[in-house]
N, C-alpha and C. Protein backbone atom coordinates (compact mmCIF):
# COMPACT_ATOMS: atom_id res chain seq x y z
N UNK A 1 0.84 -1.18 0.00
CA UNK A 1 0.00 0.00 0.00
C UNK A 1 0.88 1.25 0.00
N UNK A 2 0.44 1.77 -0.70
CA UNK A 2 1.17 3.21 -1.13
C UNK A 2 0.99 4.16 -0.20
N UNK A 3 1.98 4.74 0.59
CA UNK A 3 1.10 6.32 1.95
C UNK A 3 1.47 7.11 0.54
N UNK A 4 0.24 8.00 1.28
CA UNK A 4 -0.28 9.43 0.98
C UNK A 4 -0.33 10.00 1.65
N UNK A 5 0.71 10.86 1.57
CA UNK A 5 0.64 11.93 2.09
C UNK A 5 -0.43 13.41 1.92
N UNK A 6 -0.91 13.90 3.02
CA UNK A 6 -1.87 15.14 2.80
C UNK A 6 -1.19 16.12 2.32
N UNK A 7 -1.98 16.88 1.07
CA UNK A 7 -0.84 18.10 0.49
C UNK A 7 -0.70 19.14 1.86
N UNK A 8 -1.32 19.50 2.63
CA UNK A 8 -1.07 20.31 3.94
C UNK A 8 0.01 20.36 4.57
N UNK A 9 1.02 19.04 4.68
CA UNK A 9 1.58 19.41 5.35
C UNK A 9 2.91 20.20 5.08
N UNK A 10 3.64 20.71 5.65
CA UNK A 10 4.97 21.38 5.10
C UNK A 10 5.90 20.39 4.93
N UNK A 11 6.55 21.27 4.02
CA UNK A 11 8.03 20.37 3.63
C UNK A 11 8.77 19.90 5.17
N UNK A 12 9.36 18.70 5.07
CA UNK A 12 10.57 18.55 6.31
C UNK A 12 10.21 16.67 6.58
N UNK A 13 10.96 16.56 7.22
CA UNK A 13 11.14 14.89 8.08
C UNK A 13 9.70 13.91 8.07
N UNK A 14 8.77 15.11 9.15
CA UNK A 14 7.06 14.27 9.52
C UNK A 14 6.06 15.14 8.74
N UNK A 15 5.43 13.61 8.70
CA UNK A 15 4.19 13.92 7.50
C UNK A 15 3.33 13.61 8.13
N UNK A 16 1.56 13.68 8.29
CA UNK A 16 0.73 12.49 8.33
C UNK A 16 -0.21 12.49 6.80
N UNK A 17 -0.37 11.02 7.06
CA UNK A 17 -0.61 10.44 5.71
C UNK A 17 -2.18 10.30 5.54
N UNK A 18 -2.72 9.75 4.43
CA UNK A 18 -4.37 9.37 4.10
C UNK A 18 -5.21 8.36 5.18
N UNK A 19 -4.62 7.81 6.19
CA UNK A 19 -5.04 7.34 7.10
C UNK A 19 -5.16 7.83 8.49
N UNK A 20 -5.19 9.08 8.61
CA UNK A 20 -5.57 9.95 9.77
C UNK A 20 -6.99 9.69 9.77
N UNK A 21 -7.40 9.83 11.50
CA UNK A 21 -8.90 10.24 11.22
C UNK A 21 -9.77 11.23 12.41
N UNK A 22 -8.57 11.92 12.37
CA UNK A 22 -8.61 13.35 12.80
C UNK A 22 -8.88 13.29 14.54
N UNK A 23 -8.25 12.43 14.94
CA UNK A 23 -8.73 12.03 16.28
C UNK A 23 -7.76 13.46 17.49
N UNK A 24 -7.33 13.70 16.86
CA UNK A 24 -6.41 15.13 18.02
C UNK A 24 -5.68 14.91 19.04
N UNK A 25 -5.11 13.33 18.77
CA UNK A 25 -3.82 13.09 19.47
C UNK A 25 -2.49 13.83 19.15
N UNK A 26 -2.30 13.99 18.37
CA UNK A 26 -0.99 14.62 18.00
C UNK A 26 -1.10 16.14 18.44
N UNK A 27 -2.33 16.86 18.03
CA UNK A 27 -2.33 18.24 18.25
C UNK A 27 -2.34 18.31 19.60
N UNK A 28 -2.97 17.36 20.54
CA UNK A 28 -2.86 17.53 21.96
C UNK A 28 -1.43 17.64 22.49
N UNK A 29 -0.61 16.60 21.39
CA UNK A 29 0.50 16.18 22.41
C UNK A 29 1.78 17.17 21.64
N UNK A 30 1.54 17.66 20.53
CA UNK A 30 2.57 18.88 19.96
C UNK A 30 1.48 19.54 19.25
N UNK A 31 1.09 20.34 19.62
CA UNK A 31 0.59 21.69 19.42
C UNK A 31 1.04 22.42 18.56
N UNK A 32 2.45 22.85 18.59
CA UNK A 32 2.87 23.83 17.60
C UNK A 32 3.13 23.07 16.67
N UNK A 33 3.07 21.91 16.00
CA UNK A 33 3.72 21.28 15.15
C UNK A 33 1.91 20.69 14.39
N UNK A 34 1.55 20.50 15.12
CA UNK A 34 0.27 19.63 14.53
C UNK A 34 -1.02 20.44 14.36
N UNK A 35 -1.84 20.72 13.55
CA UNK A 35 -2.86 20.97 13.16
C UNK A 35 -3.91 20.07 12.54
N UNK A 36 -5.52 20.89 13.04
CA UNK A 36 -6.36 19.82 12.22
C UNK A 36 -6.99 20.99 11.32
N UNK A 37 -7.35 20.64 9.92
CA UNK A 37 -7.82 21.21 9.13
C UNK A 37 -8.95 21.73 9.49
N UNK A 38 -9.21 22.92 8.89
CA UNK A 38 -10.81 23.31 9.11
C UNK A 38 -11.70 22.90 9.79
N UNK A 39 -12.08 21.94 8.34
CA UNK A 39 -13.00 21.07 8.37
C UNK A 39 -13.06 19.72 9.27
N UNK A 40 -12.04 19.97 10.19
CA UNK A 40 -11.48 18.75 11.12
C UNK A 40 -11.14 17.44 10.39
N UNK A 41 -11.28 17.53 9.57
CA UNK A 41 -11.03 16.10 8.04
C UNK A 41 -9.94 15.32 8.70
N UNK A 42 -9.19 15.55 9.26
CA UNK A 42 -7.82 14.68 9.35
C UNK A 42 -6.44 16.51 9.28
N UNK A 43 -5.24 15.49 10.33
CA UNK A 43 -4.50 16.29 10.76
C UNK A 43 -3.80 16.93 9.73
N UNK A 44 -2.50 17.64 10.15
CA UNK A 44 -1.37 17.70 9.16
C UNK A 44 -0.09 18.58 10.52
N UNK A 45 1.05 18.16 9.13
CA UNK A 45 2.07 18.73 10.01
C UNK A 45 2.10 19.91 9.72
N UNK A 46 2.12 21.22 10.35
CA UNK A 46 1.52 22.76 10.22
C UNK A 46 3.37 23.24 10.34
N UNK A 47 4.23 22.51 10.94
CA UNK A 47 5.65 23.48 11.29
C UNK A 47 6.33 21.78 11.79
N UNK A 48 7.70 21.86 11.18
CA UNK A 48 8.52 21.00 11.29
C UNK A 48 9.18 21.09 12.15
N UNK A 49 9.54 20.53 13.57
CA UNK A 49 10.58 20.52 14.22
C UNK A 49 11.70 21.06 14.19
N UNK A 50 12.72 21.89 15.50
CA UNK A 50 14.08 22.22 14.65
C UNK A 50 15.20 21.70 16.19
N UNK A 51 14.59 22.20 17.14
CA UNK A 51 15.34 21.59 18.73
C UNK A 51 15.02 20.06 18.52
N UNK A 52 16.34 19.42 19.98
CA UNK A 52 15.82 18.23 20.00
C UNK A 52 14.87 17.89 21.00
N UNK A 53 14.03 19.01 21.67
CA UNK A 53 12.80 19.06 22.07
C UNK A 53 12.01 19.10 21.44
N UNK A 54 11.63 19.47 20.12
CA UNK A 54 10.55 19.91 19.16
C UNK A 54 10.78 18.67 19.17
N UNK A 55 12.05 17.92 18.56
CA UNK A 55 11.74 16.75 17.69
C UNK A 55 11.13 15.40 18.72
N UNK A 56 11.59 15.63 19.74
CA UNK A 56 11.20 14.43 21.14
C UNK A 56 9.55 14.77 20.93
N UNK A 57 8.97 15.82 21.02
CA UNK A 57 7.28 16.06 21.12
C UNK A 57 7.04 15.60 19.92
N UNK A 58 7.10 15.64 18.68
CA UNK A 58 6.94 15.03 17.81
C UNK A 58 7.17 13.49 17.80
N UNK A 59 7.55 13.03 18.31
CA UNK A 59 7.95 11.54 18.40
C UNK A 59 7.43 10.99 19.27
N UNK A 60 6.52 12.07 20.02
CA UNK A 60 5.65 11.51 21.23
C UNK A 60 4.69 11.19 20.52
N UNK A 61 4.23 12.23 19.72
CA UNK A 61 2.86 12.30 18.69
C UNK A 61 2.91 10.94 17.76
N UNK A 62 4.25 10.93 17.32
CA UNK A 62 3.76 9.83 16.38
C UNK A 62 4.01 8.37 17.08
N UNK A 63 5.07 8.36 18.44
CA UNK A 63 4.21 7.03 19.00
C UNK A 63 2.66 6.74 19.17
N UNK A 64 2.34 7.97 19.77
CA UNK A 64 0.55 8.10 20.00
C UNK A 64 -0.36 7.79 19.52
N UNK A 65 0.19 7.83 17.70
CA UNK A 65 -1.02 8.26 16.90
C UNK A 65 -1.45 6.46 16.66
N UNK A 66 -3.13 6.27 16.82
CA UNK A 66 -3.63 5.19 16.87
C UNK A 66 -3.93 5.00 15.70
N UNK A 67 -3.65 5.47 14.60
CA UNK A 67 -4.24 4.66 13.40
C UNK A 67 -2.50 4.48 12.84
N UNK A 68 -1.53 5.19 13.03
CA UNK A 68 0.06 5.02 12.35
C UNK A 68 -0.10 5.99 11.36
N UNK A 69 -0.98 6.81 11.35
CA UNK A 69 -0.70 7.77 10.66
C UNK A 69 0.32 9.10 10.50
N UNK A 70 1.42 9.04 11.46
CA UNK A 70 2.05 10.15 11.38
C UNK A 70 3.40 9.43 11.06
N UNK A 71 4.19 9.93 9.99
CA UNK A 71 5.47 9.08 9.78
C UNK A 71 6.77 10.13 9.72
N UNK A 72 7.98 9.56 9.80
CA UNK A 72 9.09 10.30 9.49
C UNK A 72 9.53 10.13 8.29
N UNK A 73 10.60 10.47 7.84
CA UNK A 73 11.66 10.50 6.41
C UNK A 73 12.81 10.01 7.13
């Protein structure tokens, strides 16, 4: 199976892909990094990590995320 990535998110490392389902784990758990669309449709990555704190909260998020929707590069 092929990921798809959402065009939303910004360029860099983490993506989340076509299997989000907008549940607001990630935005709970990194905030500045995670957004949900509008329309609450499913997440995206809004700002890429640059500390190795940003990047640890991010890696919290994507242990978290219950469908495996958030991936690295």
């Amino acid at each position: 199976m092929k990921i798809q990535k959402h065009q939303e998110n910004v360029s860099g490392h983490y993506f989340v892909d076509s299997e989000c389902i907008a549940c607001d784990t990630c935005c709970g758990i990194a905030s500045l990094h995670f957004k949900l669309t509008e329309d609450w449709d499913h997440a995206y990555v809004s700002k890429q990590p640059k500390s190795d704190k940003e990047k640890k909260t991010c890696e919290d998020a994507l242990d978290a995320c219950p469908v495996d929707a958030i991936h690295k590069n």
